[in-house]
C-alpha atoms as a PDB file:
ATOM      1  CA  UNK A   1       0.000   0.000   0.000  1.00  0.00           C
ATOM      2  CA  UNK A   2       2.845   2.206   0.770  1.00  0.00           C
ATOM      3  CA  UNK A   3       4.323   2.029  -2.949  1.00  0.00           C
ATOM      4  CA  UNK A   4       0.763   3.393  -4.277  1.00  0.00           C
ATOM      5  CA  UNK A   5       0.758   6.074  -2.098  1.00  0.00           C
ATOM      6  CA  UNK A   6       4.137   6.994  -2.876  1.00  0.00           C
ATOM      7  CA  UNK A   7       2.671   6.529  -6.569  1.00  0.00           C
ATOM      8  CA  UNK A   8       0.003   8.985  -5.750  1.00  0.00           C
ATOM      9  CA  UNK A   9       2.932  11.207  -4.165  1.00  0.00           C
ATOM     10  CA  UNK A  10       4.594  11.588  -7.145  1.00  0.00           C
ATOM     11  CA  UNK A  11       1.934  12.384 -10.004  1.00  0.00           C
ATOM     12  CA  UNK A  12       0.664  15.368  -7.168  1.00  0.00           C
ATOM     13  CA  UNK A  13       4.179  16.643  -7.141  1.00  0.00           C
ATOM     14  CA  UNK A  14       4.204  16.582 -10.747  1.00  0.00           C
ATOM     15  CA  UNK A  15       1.376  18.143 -10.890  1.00  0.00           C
ATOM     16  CA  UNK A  16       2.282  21.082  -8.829  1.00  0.00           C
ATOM     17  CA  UNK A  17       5.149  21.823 -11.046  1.00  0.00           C
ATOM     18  CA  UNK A  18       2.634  21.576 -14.326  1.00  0.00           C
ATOM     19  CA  UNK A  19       0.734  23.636 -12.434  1.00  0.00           C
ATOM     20  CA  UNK A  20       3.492  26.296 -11.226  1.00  0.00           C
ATOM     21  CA  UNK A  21       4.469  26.388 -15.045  1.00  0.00           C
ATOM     22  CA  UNK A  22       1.783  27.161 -16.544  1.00  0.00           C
ATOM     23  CA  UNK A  23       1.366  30.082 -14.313  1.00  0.00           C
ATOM     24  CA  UNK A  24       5.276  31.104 -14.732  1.00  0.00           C
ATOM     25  CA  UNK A  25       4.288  30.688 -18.298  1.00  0.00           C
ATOM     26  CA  UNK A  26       1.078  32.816 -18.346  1.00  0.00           C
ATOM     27  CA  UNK A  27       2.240  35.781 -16.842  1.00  0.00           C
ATOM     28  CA  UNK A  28       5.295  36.440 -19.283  1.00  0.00           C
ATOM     29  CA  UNK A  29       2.911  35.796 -22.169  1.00  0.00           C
ATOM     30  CA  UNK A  30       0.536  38.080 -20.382  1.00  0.00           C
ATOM     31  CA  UNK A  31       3.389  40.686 -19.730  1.00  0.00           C
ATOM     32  CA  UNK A  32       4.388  40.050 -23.378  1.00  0.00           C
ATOM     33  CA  UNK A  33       7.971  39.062 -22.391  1.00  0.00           C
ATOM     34  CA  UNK A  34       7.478  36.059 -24.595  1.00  0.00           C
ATOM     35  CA  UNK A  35       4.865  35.937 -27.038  1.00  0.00           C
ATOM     36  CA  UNK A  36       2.949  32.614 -28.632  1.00  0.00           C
ATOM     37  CA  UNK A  37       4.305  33.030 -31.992  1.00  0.00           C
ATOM     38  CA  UNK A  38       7.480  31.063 -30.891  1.00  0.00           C
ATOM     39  CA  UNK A  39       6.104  27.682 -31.833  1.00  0.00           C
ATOM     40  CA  UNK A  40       7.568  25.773 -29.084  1.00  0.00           C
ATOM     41  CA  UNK A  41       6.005  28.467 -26.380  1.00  0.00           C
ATOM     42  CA  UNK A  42       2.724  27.470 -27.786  1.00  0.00           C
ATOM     43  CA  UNK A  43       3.254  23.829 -28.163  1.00  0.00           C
ATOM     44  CA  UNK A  44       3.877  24.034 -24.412  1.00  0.00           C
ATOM     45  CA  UNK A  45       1.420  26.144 -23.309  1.00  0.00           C
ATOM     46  CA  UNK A  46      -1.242  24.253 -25.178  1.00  0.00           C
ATOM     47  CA  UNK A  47      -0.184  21.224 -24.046  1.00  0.00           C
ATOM     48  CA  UNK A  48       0.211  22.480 -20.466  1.00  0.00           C
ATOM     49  CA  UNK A  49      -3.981  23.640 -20.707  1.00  0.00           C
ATOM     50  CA  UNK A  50      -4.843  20.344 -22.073  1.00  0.00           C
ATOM     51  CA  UNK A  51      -3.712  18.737 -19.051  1.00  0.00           C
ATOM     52  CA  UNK A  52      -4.863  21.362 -16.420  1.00  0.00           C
ATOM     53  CA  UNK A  53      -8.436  22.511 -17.670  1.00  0.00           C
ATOM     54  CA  UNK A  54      -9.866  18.672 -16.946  1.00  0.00           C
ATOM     55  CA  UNK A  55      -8.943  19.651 -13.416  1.00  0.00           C
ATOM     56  CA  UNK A  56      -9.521  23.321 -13.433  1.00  0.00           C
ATOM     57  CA  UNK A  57     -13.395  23.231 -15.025  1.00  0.00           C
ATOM     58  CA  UNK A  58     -15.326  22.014 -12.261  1.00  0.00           C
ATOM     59  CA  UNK A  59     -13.476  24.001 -10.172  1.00  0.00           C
ATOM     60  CA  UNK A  60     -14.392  27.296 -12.028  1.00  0.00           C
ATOM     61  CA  UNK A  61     -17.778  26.486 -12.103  1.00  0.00           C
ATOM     62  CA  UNK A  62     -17.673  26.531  -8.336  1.00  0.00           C
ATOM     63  CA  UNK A  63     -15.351  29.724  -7.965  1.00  0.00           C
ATOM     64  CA  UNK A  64     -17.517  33.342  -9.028  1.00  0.00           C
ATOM     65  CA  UNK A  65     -16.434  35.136 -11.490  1.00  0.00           C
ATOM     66  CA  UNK A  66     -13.734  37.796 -10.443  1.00  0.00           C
ATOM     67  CA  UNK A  67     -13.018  39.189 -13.598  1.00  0.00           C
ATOM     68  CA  UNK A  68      -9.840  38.105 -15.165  1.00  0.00           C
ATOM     69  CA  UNK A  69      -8.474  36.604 -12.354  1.00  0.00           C
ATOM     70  CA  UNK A  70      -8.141  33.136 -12.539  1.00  0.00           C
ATOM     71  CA  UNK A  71      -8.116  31.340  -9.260  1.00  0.00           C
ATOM     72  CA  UNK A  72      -8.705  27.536  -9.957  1.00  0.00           C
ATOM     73  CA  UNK A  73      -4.912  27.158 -10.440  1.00  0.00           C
ATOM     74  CA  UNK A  74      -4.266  28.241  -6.646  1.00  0.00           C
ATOM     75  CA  UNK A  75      -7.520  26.611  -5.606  1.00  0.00           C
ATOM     76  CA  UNK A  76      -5.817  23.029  -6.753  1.00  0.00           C
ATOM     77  CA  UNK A  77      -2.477  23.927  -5.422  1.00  0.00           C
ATOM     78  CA  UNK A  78      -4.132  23.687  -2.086  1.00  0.00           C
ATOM     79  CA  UNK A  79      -6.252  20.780  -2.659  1.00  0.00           C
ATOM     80  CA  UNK A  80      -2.796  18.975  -3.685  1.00  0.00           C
ATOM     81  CA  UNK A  81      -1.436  20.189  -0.120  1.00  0.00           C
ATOM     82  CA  UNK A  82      -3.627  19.010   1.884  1.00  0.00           C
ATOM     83  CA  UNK A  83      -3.639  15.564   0.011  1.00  0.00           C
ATOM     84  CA  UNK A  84       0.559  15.517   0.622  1.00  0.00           C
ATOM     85  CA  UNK A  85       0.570  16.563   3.994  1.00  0.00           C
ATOM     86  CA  UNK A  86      -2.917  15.451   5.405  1.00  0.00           C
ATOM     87  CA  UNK A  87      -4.643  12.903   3.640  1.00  0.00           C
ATOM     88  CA  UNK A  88      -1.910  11.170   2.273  1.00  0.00           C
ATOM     89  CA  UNK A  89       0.391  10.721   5.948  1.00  0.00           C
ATOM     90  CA  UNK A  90      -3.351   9.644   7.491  1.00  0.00           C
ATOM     91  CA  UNK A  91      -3.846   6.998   5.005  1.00  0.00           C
ATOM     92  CA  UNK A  92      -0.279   5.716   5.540  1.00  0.00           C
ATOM     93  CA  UNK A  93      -0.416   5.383   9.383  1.00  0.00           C
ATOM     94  CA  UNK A  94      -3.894   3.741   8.884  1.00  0.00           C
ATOM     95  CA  UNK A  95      -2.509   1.265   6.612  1.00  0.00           C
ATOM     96  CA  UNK A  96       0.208   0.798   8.674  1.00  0.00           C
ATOM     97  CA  UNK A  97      -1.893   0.069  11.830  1.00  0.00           C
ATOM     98  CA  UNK A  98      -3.255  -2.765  10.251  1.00  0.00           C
ATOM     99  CA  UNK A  99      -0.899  -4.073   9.567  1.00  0.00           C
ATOM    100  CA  UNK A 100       1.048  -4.346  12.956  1.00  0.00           C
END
């Protein structure tokens, strides 16, 4: 059990860094200090949304609208937080416990 939850671990880590890049990435495209016409810029920016906006959706159509500010993106950064430090470490001593 503890190799799945080190599993589980990993793709949340790895999805705080997709996460954390695609905002890095987002606010020098918004402050024009690199621009989508590079090809690879929007290769990876694309490719970043494809993989967030499954996860970002329902959460915007929880969140109100506040304009242009997006705040899904922080909204699952805490999610992910609590699952590392909270749910995850709970499950682990559970699972442990029976064990013993």
């Amino acid at each position: 059990m503890n190799v799945l939850l080190d599993i589980i671990s990993v793709l949340l880590n790895i999805l705080w860094w997709i996460i954390i890049i695609q905002a890095i990435l987002s606010i020098l495209i918004s402050f024009n200090v690199i621009n989508t016409h590079n090809d690879f810029v929007r290769s990876l920016y694309q490719g970043l949304g494809t993989v967030t906006e499954p996860i970002y959706r329902p959460i915007r159509r929880v969140l109100p609208d506040f304009g242009s500010m997006d705040f899904s993106p922080f909204v699952v950064l805490v999610v992910i937080g609590i699952l590392q430090n909270i749910i995850l470490p709970a499950v682990a001593r559970a699972t442990a416990a029976t064990f013993i």
